[in-house]
Each structure stands twice: as structure tokens, then as C-alpha cells.
C-alpha atoms as a PDB file:
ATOM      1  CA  UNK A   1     -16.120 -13.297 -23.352  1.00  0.00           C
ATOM      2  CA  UNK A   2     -17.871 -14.672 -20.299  1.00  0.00           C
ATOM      3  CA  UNK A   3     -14.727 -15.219 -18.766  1.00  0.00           C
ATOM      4  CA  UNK A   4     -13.341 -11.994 -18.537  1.00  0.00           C
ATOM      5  CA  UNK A   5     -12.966 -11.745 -14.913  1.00  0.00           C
ATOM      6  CA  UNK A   6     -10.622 -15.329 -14.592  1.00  0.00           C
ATOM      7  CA  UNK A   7      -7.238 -14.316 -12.756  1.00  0.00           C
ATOM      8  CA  UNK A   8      -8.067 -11.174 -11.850  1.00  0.00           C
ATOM      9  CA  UNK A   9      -7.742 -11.176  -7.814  1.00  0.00           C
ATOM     10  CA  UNK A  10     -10.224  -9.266  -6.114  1.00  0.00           C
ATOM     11  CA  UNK A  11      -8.581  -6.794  -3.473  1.00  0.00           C
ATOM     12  CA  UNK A  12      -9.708  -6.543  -0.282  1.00  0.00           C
ATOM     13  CA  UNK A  13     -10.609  -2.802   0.597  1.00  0.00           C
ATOM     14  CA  UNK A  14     -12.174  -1.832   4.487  1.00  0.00           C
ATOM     15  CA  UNK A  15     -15.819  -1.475   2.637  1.00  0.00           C
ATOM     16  CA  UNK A  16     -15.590  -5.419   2.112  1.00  0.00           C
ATOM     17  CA  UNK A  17     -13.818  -5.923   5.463  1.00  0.00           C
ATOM     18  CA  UNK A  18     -16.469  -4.204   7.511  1.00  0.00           C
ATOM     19  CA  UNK A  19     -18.974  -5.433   5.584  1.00  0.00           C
ATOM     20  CA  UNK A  20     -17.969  -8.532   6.750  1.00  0.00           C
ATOM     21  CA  UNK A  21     -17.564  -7.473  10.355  1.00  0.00           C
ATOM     22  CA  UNK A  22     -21.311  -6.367  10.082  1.00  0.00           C
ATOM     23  CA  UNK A  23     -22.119  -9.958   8.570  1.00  0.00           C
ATOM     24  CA  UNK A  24     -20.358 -11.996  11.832  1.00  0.00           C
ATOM     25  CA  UNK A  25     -22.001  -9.316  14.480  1.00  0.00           C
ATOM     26  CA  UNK A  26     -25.381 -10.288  12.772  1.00  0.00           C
ATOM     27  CA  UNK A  27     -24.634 -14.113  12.780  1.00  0.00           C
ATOM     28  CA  UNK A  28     -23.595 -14.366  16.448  1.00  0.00           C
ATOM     29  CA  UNK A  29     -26.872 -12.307  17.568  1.00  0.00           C
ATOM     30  CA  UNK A  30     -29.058 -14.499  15.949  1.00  0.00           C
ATOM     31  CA  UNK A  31     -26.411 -17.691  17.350  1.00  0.00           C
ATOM     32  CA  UNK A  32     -25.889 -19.342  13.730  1.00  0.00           C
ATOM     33  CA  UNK A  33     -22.903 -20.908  12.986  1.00  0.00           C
ATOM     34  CA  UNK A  34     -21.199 -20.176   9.913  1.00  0.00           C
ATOM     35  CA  UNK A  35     -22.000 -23.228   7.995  1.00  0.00           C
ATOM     36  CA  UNK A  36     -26.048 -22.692   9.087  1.00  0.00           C
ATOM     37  CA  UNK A  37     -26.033 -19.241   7.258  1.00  0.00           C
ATOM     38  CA  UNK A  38     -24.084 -21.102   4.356  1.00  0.00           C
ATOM     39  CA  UNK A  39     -27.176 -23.499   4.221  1.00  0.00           C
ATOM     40  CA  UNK A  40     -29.529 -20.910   4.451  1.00  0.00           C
ATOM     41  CA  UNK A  41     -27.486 -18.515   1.251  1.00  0.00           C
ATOM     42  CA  UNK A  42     -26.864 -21.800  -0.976  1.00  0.00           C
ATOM     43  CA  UNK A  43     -23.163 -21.565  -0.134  1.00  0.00           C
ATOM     44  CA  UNK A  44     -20.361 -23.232   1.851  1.00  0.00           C
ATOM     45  CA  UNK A  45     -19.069 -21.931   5.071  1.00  0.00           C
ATOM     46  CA  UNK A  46     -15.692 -21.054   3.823  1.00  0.00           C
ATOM     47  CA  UNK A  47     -17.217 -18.846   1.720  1.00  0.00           C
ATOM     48  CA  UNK A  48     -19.110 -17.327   4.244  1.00  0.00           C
ATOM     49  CA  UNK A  49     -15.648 -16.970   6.337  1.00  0.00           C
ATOM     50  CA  UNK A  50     -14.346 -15.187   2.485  1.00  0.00           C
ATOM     51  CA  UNK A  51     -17.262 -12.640   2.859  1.00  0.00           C
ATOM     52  CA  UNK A  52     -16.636 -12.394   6.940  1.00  0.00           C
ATOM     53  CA  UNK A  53     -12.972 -11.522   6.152  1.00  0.00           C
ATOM     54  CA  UNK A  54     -13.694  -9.350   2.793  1.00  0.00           C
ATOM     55  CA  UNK A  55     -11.629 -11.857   1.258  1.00  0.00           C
ATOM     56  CA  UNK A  56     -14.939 -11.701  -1.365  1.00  0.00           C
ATOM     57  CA  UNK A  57     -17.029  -8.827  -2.171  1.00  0.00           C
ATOM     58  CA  UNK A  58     -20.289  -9.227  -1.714  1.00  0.00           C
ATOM     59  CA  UNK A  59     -22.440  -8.182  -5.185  1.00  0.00           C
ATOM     60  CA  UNK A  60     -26.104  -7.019  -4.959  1.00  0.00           C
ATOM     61  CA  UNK A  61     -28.174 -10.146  -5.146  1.00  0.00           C
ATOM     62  CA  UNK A  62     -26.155 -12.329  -2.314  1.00  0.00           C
ATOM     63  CA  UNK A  63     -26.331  -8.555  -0.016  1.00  0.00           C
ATOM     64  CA  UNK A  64     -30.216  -8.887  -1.182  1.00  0.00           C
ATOM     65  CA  UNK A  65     -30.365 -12.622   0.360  1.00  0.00           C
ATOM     66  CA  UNK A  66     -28.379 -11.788   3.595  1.00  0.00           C
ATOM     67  CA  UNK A  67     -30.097  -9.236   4.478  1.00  0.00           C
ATOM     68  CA  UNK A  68     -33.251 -11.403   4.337  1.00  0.00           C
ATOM     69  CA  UNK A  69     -31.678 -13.894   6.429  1.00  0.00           C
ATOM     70  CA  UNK A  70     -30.749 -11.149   8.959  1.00  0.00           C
ATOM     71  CA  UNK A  71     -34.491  -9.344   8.666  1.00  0.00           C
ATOM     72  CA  UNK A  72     -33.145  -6.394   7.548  1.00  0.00           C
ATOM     73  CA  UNK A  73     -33.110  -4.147   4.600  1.00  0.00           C
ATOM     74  CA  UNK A  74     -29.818  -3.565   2.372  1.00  0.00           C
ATOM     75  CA  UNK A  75     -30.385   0.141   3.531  1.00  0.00           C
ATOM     76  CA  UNK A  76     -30.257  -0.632   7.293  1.00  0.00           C
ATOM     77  CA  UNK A  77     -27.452  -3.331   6.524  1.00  0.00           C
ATOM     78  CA  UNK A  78     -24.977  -0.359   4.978  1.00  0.00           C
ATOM     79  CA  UNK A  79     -26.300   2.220   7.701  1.00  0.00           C
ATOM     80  CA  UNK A  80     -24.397  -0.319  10.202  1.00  0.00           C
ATOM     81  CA  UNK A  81     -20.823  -0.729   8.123  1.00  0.00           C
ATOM     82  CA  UNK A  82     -20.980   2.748   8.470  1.00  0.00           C
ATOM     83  CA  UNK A  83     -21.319   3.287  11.844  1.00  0.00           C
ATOM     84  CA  UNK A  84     -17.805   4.077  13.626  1.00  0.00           C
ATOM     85  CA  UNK A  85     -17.312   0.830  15.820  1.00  0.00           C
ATOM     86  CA  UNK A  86     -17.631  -1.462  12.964  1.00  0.00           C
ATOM     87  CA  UNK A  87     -13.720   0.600  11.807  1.00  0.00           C
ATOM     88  CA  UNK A  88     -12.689  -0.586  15.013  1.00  0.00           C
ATOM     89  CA  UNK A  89     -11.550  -4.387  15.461  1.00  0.00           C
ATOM     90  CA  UNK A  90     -11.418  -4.752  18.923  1.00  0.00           C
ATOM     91  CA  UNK A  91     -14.860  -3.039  19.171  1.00  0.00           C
ATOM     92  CA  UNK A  92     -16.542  -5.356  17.040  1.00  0.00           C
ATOM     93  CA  UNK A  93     -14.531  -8.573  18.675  1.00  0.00           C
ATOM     94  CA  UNK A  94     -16.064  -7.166  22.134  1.00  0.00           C
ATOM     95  CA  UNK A  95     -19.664  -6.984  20.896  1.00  0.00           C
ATOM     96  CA  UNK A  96     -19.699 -10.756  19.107  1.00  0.00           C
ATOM     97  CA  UNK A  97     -17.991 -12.185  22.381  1.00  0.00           C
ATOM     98  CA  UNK A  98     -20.755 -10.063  24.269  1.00  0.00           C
ATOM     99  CA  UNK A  99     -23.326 -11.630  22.540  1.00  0.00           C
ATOM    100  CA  UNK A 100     -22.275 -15.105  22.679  1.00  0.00           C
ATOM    101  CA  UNK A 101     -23.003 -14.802  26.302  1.00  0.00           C
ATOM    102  CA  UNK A 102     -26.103 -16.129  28.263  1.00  0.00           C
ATOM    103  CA  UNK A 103     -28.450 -12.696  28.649  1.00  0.00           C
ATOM    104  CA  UNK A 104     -28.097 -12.910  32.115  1.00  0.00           C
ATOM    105  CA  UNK A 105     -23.961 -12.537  31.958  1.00  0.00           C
ATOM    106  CA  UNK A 106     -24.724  -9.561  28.925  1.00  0.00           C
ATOM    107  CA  UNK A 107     -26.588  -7.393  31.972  1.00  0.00           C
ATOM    108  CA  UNK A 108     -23.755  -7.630  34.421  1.00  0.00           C
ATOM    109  CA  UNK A 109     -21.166  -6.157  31.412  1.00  0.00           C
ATOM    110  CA  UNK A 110     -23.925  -3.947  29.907  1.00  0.00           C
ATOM    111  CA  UNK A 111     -24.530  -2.661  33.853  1.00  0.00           C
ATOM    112  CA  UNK A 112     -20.506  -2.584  34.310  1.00  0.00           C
ATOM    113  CA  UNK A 113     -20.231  -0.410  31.120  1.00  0.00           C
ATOM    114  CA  UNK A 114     -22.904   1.959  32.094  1.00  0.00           C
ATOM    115  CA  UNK A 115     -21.259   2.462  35.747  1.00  0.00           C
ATOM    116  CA  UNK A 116     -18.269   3.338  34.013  1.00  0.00           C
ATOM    117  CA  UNK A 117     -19.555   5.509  31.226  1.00  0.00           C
ATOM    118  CA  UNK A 118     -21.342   7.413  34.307  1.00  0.00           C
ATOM    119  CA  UNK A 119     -18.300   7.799  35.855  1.00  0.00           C
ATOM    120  CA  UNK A 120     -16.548   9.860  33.425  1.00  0.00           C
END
């Protein structure tokens, strides 16, 4: 009976994806590879790179332990796959390259953005 689930393939829907998208942006701000969050959840890093690409759902108690890696609360953590640029790829590949930089390059594109948000 325990075994109910074997063979049945999960399928990935855009909660799980930008769930995941939510769980890389968090990673590269705090600059952990995927294999140190692994460490830190009990798991591998491929399945980290599962829940990064929504290849695996994340249940209730691993959401519970990210989010106390991250420092924030599972409410807060859903508030952000909500948000609109998480439903946008390029948007979210922008921000982790963004924050991969040195703080002193992230002012420069921050001030470059601003300049051209003035701008209309």
C-alpha cells in the first residue's frame, strides 16, 4: 500500500517551475552553490537542480526547510513565485546573473536601469 505512488511521473506545471526559479534567485543572492544547499537540506545537488527545474515538486516539510535556509517564511517564499517577473525567464536569468556580480558592478546596471526607467 505504501507504494502507491511507484511509476506515476510527476508533471511539471509553472507553480513547480517558478517555484524553482524563486529557489535559484535565492541561492545565487546568498552565493551557494547548488551542492552547498544540498548539504545544508540532506539532499544531493541533482536534486536540488530537479526542484530548480520543477522537475520535482516540492511537498510541505522540504518548502519548511528551504525556507529556513533562505531566512524566510513559507508565506514570504510563495508571495515571491507569485510576483510577475518570476513568469518571465529572461527576467529571472537577468536578476541571478545580476547578482553574481561584485556589488560594485550591480550599482553601475542598477544606476543604468534607473537612467533608463527615468527616461521613459
Amino acid at each position: 500500500m505504501g507504494g502507491f505512488m511507484v511509476g506515476i511521473k510527476h508533471r511539471v506545471c509553472e507553480f513547480d517551475i517558478n517555484a524553482g526559479r524563486i529557489i535559484t534567485m535565492l541561492r545565487t543572492r546568498m552565493g551557494i552553490s547548488q551542492q552547498d544547499l544540498g548539504k545544508k537540506l540532506g539532499v544531493t545537488f541533482q536534486q536540488i537542480q530537479k526542484y530548480e527545474s520543477g522537475k520535482s515538486r516540492l511537498n510541505a516539510a522540504r518548502l519548511n526547510d528551504i525556507c529556513r535556509v533562505f531566512e524566510i517564511s513559507p508565506a514570504a517564499f510563495y508571495d515571491e513565485v507569485n510576483k510577475s517577473y518570476v513568469h518571465d525567464k529572461n527576467m529571472t536569468c537577468l536578476i541571478n546573473t545580476v547578482y553574481k556580480l561584485p556589488n560594485n558592478k550591480r550599482k553601475i546596471i542598477f544606476q543604468i536601469a534607473t537612467a533608463f526607467h527615468l527616461a521613459g
